[in-house]
Protein backbone atom coordinates (compact mmCIF):
# COMPACT_ATOMS: atom_id res chain seq x y z
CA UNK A 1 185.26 94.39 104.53
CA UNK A 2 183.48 96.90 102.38
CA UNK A 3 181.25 100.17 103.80
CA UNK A 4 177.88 98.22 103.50
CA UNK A 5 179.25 95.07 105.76
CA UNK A 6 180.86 97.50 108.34
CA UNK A 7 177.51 99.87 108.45
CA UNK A 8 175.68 95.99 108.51
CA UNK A 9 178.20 95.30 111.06
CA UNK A 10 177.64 98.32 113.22
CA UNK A 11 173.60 97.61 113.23
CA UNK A 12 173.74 94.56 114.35
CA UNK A 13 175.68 96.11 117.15
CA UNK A 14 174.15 98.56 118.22
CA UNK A 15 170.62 97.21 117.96
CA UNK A 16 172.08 94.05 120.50
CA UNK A 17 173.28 96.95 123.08
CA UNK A 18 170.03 99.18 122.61
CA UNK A 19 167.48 96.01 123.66
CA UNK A 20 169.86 95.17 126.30
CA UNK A 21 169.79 98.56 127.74
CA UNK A 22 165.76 98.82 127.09
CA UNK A 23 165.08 95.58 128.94
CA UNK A 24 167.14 96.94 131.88
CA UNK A 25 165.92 100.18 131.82
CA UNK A 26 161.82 99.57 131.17
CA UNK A 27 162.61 96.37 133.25
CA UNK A 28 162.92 98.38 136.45
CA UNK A 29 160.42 101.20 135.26
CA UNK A 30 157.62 98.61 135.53
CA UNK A 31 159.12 97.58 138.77
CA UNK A 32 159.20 100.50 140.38
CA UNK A 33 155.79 101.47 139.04
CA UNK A 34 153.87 98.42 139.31
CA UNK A 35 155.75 96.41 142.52
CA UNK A 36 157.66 98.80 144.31
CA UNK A 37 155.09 101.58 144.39
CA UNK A 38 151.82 99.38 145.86
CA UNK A 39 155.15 97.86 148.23
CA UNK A 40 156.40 100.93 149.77
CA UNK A 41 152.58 101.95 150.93
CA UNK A 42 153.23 98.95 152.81
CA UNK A 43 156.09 99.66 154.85
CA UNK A 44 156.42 101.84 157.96
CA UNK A 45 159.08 104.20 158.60
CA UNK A 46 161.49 102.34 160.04
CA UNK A 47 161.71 99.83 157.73
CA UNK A 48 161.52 102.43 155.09
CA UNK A 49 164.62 103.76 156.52
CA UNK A 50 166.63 100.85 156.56
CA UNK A 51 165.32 98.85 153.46
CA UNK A 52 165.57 102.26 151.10
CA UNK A 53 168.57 103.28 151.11
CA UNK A 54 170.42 99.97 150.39
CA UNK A 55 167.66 99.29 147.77
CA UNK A 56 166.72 102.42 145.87
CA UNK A 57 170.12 103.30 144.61
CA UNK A 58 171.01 100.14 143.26
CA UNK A 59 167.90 100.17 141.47
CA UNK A 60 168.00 103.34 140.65
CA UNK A 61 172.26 102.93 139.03
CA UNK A 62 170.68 100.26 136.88
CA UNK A 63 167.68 102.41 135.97
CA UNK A 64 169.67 105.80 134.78
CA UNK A 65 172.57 104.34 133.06
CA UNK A 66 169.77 101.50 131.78
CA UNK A 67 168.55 105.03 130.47
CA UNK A 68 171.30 106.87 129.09
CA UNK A 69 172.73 103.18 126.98
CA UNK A 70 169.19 103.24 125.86
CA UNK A 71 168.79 106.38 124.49
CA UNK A 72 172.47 106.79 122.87
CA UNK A 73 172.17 103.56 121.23
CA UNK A 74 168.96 104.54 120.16
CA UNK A 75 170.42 107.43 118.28
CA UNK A 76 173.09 106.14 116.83
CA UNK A 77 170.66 103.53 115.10
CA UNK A 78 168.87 106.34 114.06
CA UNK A 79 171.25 107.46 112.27
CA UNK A 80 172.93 104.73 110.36
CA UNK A 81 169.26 102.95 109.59
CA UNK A 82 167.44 106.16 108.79
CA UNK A 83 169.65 109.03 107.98
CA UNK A 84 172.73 107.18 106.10
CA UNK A 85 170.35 104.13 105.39
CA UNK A 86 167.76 106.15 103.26
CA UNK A 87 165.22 104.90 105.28
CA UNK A 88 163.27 108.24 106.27
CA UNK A 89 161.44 109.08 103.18
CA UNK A 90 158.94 107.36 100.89
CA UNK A 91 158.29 107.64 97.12
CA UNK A 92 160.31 111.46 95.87
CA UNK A 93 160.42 112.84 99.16
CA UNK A 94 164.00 113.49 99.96
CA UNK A 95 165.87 115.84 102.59
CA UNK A 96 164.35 119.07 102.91
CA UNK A 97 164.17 122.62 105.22
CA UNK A 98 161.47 120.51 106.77
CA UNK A 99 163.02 117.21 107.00
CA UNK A 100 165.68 118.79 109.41
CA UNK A 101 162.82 120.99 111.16
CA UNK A 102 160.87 117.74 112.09
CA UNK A 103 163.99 116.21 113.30
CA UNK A 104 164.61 118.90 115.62
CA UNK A 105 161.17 118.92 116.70
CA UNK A 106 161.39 115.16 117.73
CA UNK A 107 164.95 115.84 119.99
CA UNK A 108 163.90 119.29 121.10
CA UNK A 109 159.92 118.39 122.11
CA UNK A 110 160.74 117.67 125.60
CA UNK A 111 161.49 121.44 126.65
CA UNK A 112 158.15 122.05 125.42
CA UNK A 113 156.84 119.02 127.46
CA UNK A 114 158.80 120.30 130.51
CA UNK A 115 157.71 123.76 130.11
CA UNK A 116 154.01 122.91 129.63
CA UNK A 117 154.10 120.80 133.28
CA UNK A 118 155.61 123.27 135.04
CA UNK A 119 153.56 125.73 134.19
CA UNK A 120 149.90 124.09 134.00
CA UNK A 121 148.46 122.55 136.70
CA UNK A 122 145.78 121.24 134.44
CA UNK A 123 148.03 119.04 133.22
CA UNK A 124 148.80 116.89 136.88
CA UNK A 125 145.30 115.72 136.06
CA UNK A 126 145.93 112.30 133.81
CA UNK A 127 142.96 112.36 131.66
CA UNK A 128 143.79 116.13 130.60
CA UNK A 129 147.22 115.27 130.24
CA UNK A 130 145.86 112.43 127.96
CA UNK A 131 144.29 114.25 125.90
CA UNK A 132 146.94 116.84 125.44
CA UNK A 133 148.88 114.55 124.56
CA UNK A 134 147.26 112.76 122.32
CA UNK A 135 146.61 116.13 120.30
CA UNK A 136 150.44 116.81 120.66
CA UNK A 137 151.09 113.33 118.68
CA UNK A 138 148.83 114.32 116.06
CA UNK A 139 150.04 117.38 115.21
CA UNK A 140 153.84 116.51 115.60
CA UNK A 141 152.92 113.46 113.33
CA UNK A 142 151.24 115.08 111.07
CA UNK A 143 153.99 117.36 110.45
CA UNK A 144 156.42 114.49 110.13
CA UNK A 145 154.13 113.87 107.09
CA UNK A 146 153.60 116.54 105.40
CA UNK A 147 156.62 119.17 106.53
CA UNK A 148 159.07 116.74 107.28
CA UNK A 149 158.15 114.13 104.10
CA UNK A 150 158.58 111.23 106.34
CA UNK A 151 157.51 108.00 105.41
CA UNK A 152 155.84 106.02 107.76
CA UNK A 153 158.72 104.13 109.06
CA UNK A 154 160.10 108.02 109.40
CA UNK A 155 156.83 109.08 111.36
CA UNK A 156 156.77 105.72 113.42
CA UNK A 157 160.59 106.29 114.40
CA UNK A 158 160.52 109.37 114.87
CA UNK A 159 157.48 109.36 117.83
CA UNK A 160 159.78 107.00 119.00
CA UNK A 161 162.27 109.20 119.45
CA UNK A 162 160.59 111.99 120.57
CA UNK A 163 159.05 109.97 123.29
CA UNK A 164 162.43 108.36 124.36
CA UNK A 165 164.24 111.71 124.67
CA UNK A 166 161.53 112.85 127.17
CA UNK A 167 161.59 109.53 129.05
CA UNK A 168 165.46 109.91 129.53
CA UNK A 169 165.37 113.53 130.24
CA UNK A 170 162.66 112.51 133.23
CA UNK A 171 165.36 109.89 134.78
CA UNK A 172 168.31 112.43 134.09
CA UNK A 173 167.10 115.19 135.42
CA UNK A 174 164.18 115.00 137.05
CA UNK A 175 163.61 111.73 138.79
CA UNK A 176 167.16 111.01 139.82
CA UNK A 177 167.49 114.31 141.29
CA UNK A 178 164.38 113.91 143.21
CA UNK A 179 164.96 110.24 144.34
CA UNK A 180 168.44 111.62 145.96
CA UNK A 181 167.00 113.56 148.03
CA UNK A 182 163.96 111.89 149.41
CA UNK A 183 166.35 108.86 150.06
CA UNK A 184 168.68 110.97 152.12
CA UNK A 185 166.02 112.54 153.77
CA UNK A 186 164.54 108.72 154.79
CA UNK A 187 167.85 107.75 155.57
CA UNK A 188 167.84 110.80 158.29
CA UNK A 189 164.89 110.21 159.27
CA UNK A 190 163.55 113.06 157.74
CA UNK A 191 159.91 113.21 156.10
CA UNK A 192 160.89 113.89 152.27
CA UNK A 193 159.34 117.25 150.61
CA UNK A 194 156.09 116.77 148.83
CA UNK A 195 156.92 118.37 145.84
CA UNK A 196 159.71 116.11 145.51
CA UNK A 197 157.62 112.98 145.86
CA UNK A 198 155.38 114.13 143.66
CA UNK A 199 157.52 115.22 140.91
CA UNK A 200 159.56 111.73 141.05
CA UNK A 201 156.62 109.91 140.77
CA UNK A 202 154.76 111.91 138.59
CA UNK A 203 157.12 111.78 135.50
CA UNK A 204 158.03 108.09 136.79
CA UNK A 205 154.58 107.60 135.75
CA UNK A 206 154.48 109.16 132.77
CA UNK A 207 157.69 107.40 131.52
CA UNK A 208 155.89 104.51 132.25
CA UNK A 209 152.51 105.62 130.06
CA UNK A 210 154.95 106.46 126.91
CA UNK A 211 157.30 103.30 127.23
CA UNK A 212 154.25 101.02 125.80
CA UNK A 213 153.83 102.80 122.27
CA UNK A 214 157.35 103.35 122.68
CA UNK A 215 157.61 99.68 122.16
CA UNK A 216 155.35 99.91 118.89
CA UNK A 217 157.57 102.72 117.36
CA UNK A 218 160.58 100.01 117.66
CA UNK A 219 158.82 97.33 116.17
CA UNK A 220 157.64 99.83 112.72
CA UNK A 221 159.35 97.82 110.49
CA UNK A 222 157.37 94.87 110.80
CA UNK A 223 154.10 97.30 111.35
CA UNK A 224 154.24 99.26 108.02
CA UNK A 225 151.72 96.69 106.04
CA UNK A 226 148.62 97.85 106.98
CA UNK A 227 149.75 100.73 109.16
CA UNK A 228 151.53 102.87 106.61
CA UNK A 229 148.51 103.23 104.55
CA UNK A 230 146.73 105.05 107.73
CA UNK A 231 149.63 107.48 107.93
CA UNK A 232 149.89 109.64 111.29
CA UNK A 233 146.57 109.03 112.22
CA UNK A 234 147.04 105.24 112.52
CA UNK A 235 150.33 106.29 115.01
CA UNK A 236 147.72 108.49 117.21
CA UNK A 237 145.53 105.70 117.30
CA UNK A 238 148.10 103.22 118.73
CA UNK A 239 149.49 105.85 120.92
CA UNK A 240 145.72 105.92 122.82
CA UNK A 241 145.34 102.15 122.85
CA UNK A 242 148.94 102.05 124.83
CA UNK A 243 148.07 104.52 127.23
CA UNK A 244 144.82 103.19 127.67
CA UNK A 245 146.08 99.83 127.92
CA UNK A 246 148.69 101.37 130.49
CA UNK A 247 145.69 102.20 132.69
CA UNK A 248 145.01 98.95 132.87
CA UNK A 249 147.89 97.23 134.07
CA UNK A 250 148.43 100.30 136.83
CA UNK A 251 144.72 99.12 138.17
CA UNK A 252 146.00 95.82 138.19
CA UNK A 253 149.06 96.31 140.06
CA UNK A 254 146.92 97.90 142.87
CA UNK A 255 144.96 95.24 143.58
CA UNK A 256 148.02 92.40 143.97
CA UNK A 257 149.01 91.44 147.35
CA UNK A 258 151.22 89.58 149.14
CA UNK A 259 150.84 86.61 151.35
């Protein structure tokens, strides 16, 4: 077996394990954000304190490692497809100062995303946070394009990426942290902090908002006729119609009920 059938092999791989992972992982990110949410406003405490604890962590195992499989895989497809596969660049563009900036930009973003929500409370309003957003996509893309000398499939995977680091980072270390301790505080009996409440299902929610043009970014290949000839702007403009479409389907799940 020669070095193109093992690196064929190893694709093939590692693409099976990353959907896998994604279905379980954005499986139960829906659920908890479009069922279990409008569900729990349902229950009273002491249900809450019996049904919770057996449920959430299950869910929750599933939903981290879902999460970590995800983004590993992720990476490591990254790598062979893009970075040994010479899929990054278009036309002369080849690897650069800037082609290793942009790349660092796309792992390293979510410190900056972090950062920013700590220390704005503008940004716990959605439609700021929207638009902030939305700017932040253009200008990373953008520089994926002109700095970086990504092609589009470079630009389109690279969103991806950037998005999917922050969405794991949230589980990791910011909703699975949070989630611990409100359980064991319903478990006690105990009304959970705010803050923590808050926090879980604030970034639960925004995992939630980037998972849909997540899904586009995984799909570029099959995307780059007519998109490519739009460059970054046509990646902004799919980024808005996910999160707007993602407004949609949370208005949705609050008006389903049970019998």
């Amino acid at each position: 077996m020669d070095a193109v059938d093992i690196t064929q092999l190893l694709q093939g791989l590692f693409r099976w394990m990353h959907v896998l992972a994604g279905i379980i992982w954005v499986g139960l990110l829906y659920f908890f954000n479009w069922v279990n949410a409008p569900f729990q406003a349902t229950l009273e405490g002491d249900t809450k304190r019996k049904v919770n604890p057996e449920l959430l962590p299950r869910a929750l195992f599933w939903f981290r490692w879902g999460a970590a499989w995800t983004w590993a895989t992720g990476v490591l497809l990254l790598m062979l497809v893009y970075y040994h596969g010479g899929n990054l660049f278009d036309g002369d563009s080849n690897w650069s100062g800037g082609a290793f900036l942009m790349i660092a930009v796309s792992f390293l973003f979510v410190f900056a995303y972090d950062a920013a929500l700590k220390s704005s409370a503008a940004l716990a309003d959605l439609k700021t946070l929207f638009v902030v957003g939305l700017v932040a996509v253009a200008v990373v893309g953008a520089l994926d394009q002109y700095v970086g000398g990504f092609g589009y499939r470079g630009m389109n995977i690279h969103l991806g990426t950037m998005f999917g680091t922050m969405m794991a980072f949230n589980v990791w270390f910011r909703i699975w942290p949070a989630q611990q301790q409100i359980i064991a505080a319903v478990k006690e009996g105990r009304p959970p902090e705010a803050a923590l409440v808050t926090l879980a299902g604030t970034r639960s929610k925004h995992n939630t908002y980037m998972s849909i043009p997540l899904v586009w970014t995984m799909i570029g290949q099959h995307t780059v006729v007519p998109w490519a000839s739009f460059g970054w702007m046509g990646l902004v403009v799919m980024v808005a119609i996910g999160w707007w479409f993602g407004t949609m389907l949370f208005r949705q799940s609050a008006k389903i009920k049970g019998f």
